[in-house]
Protein backbone atom coordinates (compact mmCIF):
# COMPACT_ATOMS: atom_id res chain seq x y z
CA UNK A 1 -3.69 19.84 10.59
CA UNK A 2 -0.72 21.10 8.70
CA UNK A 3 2.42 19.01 7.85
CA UNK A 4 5.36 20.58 6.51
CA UNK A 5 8.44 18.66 5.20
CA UNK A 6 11.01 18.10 2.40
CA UNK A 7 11.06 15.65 -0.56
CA UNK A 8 13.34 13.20 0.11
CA UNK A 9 15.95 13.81 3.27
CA UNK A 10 18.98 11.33 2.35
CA UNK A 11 21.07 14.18 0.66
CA UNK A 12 25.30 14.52 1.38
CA UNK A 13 24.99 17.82 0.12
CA UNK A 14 22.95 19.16 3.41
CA UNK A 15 25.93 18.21 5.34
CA UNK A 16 26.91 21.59 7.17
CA UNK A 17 23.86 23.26 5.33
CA UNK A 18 21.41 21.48 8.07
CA UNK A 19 23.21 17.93 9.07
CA UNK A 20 26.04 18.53 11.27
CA UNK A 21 29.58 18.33 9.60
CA UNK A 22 30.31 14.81 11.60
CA UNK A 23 26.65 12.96 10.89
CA UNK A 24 26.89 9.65 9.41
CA UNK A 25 24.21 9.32 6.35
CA UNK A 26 22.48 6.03 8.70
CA UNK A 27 21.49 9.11 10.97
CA UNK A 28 20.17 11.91 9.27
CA UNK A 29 16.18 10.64 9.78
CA UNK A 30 17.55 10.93 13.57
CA UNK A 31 18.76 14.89 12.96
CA UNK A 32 15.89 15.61 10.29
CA UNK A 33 13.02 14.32 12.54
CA UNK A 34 14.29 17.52 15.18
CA UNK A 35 13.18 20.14 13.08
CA UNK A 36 10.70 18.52 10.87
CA UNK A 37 7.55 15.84 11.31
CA UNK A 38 6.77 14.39 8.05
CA UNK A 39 8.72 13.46 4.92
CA UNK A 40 8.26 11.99 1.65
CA UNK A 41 10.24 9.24 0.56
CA UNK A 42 11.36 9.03 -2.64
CA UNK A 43 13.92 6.03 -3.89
CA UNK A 44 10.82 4.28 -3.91
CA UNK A 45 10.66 5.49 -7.27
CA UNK A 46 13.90 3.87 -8.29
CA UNK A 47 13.63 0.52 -6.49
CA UNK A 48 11.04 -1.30 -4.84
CA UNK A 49 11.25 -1.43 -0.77
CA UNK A 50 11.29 -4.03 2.30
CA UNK A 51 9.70 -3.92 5.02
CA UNK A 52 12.97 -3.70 7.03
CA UNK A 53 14.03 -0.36 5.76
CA UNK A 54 10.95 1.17 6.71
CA UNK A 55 11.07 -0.28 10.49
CA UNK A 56 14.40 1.20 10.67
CA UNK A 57 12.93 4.23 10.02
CA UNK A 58 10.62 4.87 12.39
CA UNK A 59 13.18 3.42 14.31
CA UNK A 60 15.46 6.38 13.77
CA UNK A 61 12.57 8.86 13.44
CA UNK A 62 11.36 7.63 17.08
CA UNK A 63 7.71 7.58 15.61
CA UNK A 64 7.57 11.14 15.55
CA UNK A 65 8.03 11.26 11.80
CA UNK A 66 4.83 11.00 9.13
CA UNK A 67 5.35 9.45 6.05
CA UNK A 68 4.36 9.77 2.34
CA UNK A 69 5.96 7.15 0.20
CA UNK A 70 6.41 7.25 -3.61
CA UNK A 71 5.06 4.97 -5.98
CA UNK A 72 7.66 3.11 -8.08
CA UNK A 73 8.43 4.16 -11.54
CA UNK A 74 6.93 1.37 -13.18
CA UNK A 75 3.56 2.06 -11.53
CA UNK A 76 3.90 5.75 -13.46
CA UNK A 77 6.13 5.81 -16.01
CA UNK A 78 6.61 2.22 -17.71
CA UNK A 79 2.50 1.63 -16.59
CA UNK A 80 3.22 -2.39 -17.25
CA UNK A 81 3.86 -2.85 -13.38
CA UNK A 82 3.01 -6.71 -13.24
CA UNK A 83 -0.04 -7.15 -10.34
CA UNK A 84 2.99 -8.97 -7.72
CA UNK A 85 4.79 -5.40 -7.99
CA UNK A 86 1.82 -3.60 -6.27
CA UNK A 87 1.62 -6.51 -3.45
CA UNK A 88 5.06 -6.70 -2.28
CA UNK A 89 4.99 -2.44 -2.35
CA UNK A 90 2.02 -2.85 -0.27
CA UNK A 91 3.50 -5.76 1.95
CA UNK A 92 6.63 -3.68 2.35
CA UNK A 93 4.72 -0.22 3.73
CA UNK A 94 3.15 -2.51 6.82
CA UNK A 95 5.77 -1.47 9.25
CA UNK A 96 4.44 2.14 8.57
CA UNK A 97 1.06 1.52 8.78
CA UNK A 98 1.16 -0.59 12.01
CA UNK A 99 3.75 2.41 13.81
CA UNK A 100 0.30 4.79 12.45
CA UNK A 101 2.36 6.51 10.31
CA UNK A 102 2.07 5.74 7.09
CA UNK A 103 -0.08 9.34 5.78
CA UNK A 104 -0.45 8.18 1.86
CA UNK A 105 0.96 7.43 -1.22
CA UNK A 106 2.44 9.69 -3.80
CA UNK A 107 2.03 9.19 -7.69
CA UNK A 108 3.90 11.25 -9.79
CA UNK A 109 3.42 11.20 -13.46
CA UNK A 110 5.48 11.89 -16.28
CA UNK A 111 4.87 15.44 -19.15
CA UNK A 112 4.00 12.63 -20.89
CA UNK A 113 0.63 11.26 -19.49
CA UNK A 114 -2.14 12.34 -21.15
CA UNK A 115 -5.52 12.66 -20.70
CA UNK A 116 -6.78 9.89 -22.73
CA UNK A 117 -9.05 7.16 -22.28
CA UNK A 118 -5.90 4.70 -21.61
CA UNK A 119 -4.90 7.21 -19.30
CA UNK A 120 -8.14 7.43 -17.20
CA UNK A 121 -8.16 3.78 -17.41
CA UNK A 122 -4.91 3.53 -15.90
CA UNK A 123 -5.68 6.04 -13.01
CA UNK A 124 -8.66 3.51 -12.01
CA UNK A 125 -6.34 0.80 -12.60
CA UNK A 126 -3.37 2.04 -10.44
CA UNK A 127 -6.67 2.94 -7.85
CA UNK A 128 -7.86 -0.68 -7.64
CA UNK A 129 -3.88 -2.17 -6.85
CA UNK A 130 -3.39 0.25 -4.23
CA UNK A 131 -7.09 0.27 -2.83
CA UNK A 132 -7.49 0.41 0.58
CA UNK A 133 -4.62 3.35 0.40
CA UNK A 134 -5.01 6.67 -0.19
CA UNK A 135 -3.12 7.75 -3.71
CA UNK A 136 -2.23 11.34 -3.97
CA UNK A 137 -1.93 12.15 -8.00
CA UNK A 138 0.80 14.72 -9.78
CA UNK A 139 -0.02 15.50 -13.05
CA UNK A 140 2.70 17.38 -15.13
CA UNK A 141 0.59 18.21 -18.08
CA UNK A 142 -1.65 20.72 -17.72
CA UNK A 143 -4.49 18.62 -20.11
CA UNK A 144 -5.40 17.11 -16.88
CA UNK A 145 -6.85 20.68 -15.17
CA UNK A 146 -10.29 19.51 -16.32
CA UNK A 147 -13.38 18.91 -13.71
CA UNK A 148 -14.01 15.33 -15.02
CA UNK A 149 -10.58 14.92 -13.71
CA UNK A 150 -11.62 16.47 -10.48
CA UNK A 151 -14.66 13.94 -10.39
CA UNK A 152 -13.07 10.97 -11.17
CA UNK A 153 -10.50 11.19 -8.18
CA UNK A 154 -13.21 12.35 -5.68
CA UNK A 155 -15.19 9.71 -6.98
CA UNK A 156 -12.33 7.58 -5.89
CA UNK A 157 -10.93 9.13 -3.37
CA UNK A 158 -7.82 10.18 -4.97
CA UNK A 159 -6.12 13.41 -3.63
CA UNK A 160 -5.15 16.07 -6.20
CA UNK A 161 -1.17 17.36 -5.77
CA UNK A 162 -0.98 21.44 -6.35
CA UNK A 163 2.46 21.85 -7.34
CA UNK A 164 4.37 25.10 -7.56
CA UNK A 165 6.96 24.68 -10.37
CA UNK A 166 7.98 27.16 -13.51
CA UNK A 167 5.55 28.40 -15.70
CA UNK A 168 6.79 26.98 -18.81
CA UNK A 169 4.18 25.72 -21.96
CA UNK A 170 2.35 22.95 -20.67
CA UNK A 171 3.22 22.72 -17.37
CA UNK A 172 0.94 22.79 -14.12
CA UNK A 173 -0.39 25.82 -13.06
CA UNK A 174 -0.09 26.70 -9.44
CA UNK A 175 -3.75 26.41 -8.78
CA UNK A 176 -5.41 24.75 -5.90
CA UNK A 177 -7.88 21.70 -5.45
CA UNK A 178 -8.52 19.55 -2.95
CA UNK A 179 -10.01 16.30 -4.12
CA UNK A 180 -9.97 14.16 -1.21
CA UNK A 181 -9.12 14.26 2.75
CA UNK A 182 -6.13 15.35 2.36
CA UNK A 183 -5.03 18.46 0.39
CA UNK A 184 -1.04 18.36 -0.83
CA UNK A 185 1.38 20.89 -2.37
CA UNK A 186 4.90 20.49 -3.88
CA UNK A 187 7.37 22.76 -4.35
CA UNK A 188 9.70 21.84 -7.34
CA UNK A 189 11.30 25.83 -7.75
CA UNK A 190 10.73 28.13 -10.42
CA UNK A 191 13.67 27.06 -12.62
CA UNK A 192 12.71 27.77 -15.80
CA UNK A 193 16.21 27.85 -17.65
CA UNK A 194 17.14 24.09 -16.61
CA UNK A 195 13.77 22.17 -16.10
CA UNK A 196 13.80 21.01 -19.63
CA UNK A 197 17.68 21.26 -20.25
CA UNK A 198 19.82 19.95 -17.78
CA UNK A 199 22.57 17.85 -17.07
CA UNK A 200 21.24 15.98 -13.62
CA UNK A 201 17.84 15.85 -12.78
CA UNK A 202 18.67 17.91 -9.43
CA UNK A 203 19.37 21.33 -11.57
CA UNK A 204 15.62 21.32 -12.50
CA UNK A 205 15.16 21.53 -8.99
CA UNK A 206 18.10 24.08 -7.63
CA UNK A 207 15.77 27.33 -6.95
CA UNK A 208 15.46 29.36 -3.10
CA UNK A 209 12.19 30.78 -2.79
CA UNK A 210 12.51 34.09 -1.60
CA UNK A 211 9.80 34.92 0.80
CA UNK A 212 7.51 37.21 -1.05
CA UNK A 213 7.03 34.02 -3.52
CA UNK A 214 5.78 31.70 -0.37
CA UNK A 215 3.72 34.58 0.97
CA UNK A 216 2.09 34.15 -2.15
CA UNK A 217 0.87 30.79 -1.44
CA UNK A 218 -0.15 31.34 2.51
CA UNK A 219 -4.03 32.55 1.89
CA UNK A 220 -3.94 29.31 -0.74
CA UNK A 221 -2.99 27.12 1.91
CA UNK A 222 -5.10 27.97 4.84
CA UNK A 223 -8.14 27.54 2.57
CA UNK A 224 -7.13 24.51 1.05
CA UNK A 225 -6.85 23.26 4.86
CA UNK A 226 -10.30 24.19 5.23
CA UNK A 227 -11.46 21.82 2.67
CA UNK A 228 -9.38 18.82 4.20
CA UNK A 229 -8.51 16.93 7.49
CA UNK A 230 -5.00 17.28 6.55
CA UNK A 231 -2.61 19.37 4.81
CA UNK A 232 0.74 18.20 3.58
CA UNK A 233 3.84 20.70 2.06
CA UNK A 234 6.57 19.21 0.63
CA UNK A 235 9.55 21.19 -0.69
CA UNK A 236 11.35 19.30 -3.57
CA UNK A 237 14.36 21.99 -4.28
CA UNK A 238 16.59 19.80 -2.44
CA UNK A 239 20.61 20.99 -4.03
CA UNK A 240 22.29 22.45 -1.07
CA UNK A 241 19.10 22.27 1.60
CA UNK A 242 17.22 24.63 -0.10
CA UNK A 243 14.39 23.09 0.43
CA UNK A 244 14.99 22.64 4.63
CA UNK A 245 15.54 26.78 4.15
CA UNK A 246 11.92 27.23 2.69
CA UNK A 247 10.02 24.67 4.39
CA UNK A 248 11.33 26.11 7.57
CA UNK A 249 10.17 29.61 6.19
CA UNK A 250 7.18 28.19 5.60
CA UNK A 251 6.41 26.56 9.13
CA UNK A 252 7.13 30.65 10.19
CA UNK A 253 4.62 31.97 7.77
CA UNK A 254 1.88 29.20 8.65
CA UNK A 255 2.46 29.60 12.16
């Protein structure tokens, strides 16, 4: 099973570009769950979430709408989340996982998380809050392509998140692992001139895939899917719908 979605779907700036001209912002999940069935959410990483919000989701996604959810930044950026943090997260993502679908948890890290012993021991940490659900990790420094790293989230159960992004000094490489049952990819663009020098954090991200480039990651894919139950592809080049233009490129190519 391949999914195919966008990072995040709450944009203004994909009125006209996908949303029609007249949709309210309360209905885009309504417009976006037409032409695409699963999502991440991501102002989970900026404040914590109720319960409520994600009922009205699936409310306006009709249930036909997968979700992966983003760990707050204090669970992967500050790393002092207090343990009552993780439990009301948890309590909050019920209303997805009783509606069946709730597909797993996204932890992004920051350039600057190591590969240390404090940094393994957080992983297993971060593991143990969240336990029963399953924890997709995103490095963004390359000192974590190691296969200890690889064992330690299979060990766990931990997926591993390929990521296509610039190739810049230290950054991820787009290589492929699969580390658990589910095998993930993100596609942050190829914007080399403002991922470290930028004014908002969405010009890091403002980059169209031309076709040739996703081509490139179609054999990558289909094997990856071979290794897992289920495949997720999330486009995170969100100015202007970018990434609703190359995820629905990449549904074609997939196809």
């Amino acid at each position: 099973m391949i999914l195919i979605g966008t990072s995040g779907y709450s944009y203004k700036d994909w009125i006209g570009p996908f949303y029609p001209k007249e949709a309210k912002q309360g209905d885009f999940l309504i417009h976006y769950s037409q032409e695409f069935n699963a999502v991440e959410i991501n102002f989970t990483y900026y404040r914590l979430p109720t319960s409520r919000i994600f009922e009205r989701m699936v409310e306006k996604s009709g249930g036909t709408v997968s979700f992966v959810v983003k760990t707050h930044q204090e669970m992967t950026h500050e790393r002092q989340c207090p343990n009552q943090i993780f439990k009301d997260f948890k309590n909050a993502l019920r209303p997805l996982q009783e509606a069946g679908v709730l597909l797993c948890l996204l932890a992004q890290f920051p350039y600057s998380f190591k590969k240390d012993p404090a940094g393994i021991d957080y992983l297993d940490h971060l593991h143990k809050q969240l336990s029963p659900l399953e924890i997709i990790v995103e490095f963004r420094n390359n000192c974590w392509i190691k296969e200890d790293t690889f064992d330690f989230l299979r060990q766990r159960g931990m997926g591993y998140c390929c990521v296509d992004e610039p190739p810049l000094e230290g950054l991820m490489p787009p290589k492929t692992f699969c580390t658990s049952n589910t095998a993930y990819v993100r596609f942050h663009g190829r914007n080399k001139e403002k991922w470290w020098e930028h004014k908002s954090s969405a010009e890091r991200y403002d980059y169209l895939y031309q076709e040739k480039e996703l081509q490139e990651w179609t054999p990558r894919i289909k094997a990856l899917s071979k290794q897992a139950e289920r495949t997720l592809i999330f486009f995170n080049n969100h100015p202007d719908a970018k990434a609703v233009q190359n995820a629905k490129q990449m549904k074609k190519l997939l196809a």
